[in-house]
C-alpha atoms as a PDB file:
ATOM      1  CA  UNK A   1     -52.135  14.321  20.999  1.00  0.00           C
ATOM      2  CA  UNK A   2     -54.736  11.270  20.939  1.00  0.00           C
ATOM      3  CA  UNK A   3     -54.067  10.309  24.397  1.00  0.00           C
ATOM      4  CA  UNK A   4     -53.976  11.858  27.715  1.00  0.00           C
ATOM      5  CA  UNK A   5     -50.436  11.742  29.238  1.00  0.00           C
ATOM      6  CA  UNK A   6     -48.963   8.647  31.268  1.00  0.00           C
ATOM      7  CA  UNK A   7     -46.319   9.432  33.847  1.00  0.00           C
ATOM      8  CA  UNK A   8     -43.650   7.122  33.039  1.00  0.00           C
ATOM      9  CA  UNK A   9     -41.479   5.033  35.236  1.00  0.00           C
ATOM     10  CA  UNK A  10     -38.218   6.839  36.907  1.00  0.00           C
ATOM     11  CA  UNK A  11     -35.918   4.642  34.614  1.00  0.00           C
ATOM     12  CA  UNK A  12     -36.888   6.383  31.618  1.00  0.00           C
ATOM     13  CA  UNK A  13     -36.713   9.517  33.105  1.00  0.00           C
ATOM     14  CA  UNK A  14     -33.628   9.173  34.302  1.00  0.00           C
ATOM     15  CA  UNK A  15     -32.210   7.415  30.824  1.00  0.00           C
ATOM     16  CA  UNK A  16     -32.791  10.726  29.467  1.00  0.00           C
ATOM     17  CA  UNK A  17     -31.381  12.658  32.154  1.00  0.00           C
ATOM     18  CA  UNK A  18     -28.288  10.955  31.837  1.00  0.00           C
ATOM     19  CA  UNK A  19     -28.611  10.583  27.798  1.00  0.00           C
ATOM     20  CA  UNK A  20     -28.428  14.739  28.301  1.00  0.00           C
ATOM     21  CA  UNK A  21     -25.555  14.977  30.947  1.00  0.00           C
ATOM     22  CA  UNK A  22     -23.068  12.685  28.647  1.00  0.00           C
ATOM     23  CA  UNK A  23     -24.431  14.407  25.262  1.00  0.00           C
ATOM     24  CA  UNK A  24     -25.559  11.236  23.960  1.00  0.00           C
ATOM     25  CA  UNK A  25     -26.946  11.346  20.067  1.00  0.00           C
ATOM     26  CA  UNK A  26     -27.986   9.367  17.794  1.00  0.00           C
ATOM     27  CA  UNK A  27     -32.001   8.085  16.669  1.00  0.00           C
ATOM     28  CA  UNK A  28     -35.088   8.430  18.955  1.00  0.00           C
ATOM     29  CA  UNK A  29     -38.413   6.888  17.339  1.00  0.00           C
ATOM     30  CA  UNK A  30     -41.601   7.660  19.063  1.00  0.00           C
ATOM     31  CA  UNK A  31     -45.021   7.610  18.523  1.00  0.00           C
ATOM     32  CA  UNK A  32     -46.366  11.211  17.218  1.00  0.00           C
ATOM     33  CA  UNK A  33     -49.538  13.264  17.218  1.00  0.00           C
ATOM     34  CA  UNK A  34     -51.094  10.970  14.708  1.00  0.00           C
ATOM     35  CA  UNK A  35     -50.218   8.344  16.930  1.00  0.00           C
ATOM     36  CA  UNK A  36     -47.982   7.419  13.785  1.00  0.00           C
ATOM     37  CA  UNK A  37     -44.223   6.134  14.249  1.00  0.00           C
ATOM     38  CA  UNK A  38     -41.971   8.700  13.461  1.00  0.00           C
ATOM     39  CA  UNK A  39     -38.134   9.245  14.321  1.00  0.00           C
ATOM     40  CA  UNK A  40     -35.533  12.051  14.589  1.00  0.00           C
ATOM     41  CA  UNK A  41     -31.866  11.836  15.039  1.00  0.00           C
ATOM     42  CA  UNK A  42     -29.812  14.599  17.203  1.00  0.00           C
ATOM     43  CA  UNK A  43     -29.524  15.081  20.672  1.00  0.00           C
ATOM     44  CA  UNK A  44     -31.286  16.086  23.787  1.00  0.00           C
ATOM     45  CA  UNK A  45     -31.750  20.086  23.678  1.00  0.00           C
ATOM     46  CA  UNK A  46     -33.964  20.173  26.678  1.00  0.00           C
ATOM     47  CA  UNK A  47     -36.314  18.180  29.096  1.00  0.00           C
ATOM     48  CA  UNK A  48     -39.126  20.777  30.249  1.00  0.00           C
ATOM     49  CA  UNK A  49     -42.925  20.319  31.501  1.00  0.00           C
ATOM     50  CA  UNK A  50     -45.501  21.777  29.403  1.00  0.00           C
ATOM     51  CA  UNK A  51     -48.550  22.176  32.043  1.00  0.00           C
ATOM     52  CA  UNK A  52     -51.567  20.252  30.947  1.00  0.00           C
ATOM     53  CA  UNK A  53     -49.708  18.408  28.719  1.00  0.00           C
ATOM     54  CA  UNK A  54     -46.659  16.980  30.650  1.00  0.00           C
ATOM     55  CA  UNK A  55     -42.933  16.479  30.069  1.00  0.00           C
ATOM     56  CA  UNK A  56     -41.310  17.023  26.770  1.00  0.00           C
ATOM     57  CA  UNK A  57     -37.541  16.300  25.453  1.00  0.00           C
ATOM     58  CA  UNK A  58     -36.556  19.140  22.577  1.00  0.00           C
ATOM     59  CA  UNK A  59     -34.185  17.504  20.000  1.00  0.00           C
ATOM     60  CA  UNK A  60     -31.978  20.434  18.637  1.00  0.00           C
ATOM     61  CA  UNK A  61     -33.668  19.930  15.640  1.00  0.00           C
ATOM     62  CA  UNK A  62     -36.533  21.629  17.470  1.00  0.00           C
ATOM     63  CA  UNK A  63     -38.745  18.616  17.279  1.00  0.00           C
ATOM     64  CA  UNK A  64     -40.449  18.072  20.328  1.00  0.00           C
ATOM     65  CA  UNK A  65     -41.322  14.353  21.987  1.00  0.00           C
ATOM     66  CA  UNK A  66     -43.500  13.681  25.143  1.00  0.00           C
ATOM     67  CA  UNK A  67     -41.487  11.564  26.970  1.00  0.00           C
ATOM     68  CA  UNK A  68     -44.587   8.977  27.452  1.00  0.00           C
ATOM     69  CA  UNK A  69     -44.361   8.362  23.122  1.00  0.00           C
ATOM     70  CA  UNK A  70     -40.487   7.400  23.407  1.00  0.00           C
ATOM     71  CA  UNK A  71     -40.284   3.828  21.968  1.00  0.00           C
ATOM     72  CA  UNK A  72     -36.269   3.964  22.214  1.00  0.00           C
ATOM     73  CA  UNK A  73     -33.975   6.680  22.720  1.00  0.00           C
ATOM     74  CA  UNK A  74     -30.528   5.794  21.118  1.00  0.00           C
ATOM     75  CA  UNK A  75     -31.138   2.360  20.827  1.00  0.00           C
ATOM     76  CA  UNK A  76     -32.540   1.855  24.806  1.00  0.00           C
ATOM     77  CA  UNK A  77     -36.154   0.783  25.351  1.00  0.00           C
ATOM     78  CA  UNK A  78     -38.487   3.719  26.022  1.00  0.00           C
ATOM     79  CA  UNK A  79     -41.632   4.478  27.843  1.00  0.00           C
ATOM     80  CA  UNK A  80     -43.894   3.635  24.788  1.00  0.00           C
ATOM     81  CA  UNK A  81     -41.680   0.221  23.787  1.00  0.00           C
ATOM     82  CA  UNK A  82     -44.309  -2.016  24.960  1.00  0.00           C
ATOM     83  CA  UNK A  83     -46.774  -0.131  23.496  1.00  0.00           C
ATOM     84  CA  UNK A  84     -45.188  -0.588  19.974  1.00  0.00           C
ATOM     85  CA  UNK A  85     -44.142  -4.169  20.309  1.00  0.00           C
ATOM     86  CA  UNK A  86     -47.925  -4.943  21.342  1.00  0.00           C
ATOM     87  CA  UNK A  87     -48.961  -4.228  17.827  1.00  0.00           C
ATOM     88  CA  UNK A  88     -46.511  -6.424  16.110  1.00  0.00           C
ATOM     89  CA  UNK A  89     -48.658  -9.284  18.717  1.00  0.00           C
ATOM     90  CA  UNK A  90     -51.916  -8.660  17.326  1.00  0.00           C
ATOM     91  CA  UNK A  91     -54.070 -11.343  16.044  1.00  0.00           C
ATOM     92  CA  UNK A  92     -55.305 -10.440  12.107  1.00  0.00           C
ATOM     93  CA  UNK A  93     -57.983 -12.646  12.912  1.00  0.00           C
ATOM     94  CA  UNK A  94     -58.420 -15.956  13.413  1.00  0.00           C
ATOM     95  CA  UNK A  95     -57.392 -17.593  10.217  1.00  0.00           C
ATOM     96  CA  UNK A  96     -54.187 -16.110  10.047  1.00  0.00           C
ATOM     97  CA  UNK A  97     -54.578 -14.386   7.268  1.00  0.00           C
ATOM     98  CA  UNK A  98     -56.003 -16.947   4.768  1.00  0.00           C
ATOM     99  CA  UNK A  99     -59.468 -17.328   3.534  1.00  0.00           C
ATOM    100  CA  UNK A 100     -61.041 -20.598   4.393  1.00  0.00           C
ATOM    101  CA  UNK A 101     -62.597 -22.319   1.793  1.00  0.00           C
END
């Protein structure tokens, strides 16, 4: 990963608790190593701690998420939602975009 892990609030944690216990599935998008948006679809195989690294959902796909990269998880906001909506705010630059002549 590019970035050291965040602990994220207990809402998100326990959004995927619960997403688990019912057997929720459906799309997660999250940020990946590249620090790229990426998504999977599936459910939630398992929520474990990786030491160093921190905590982890396994899709049964296999693909592993850090919980801190989540942007949503089945359509509900995740840890990293704020995160992706910030770039979608960014200035270009001051002229918007078009040269000034």
């Amino acid at each position: 990963m590019n970035t050291a892990y965040t602990p994220v609030a207990y809402e998100y944690r326990e959004a995927i608790e619960q997403a688990m216990a019912n057997g929720s599935t459906g799309k997660i998008f999250f940020f990946n190593q590249a620090s790229i948006v990426h998504d999977t679809s599936g459910s939630i195989k398992r929520y474990e701690e990786i030491p160093g690294e921190g905590w982890f959902i396994v899709v049964n796909d296999e693909t592993r998420i850090r919980i801190d990269r989540i942007i949503t998880l089945f359509g509900k906001p995740g840890a990293a939602c704020d995160e992706f909506y910030a770039y979608g705010n960014v200035c270009l630059e001051c002229t918007g975009g078009y040269e000034l002549n």
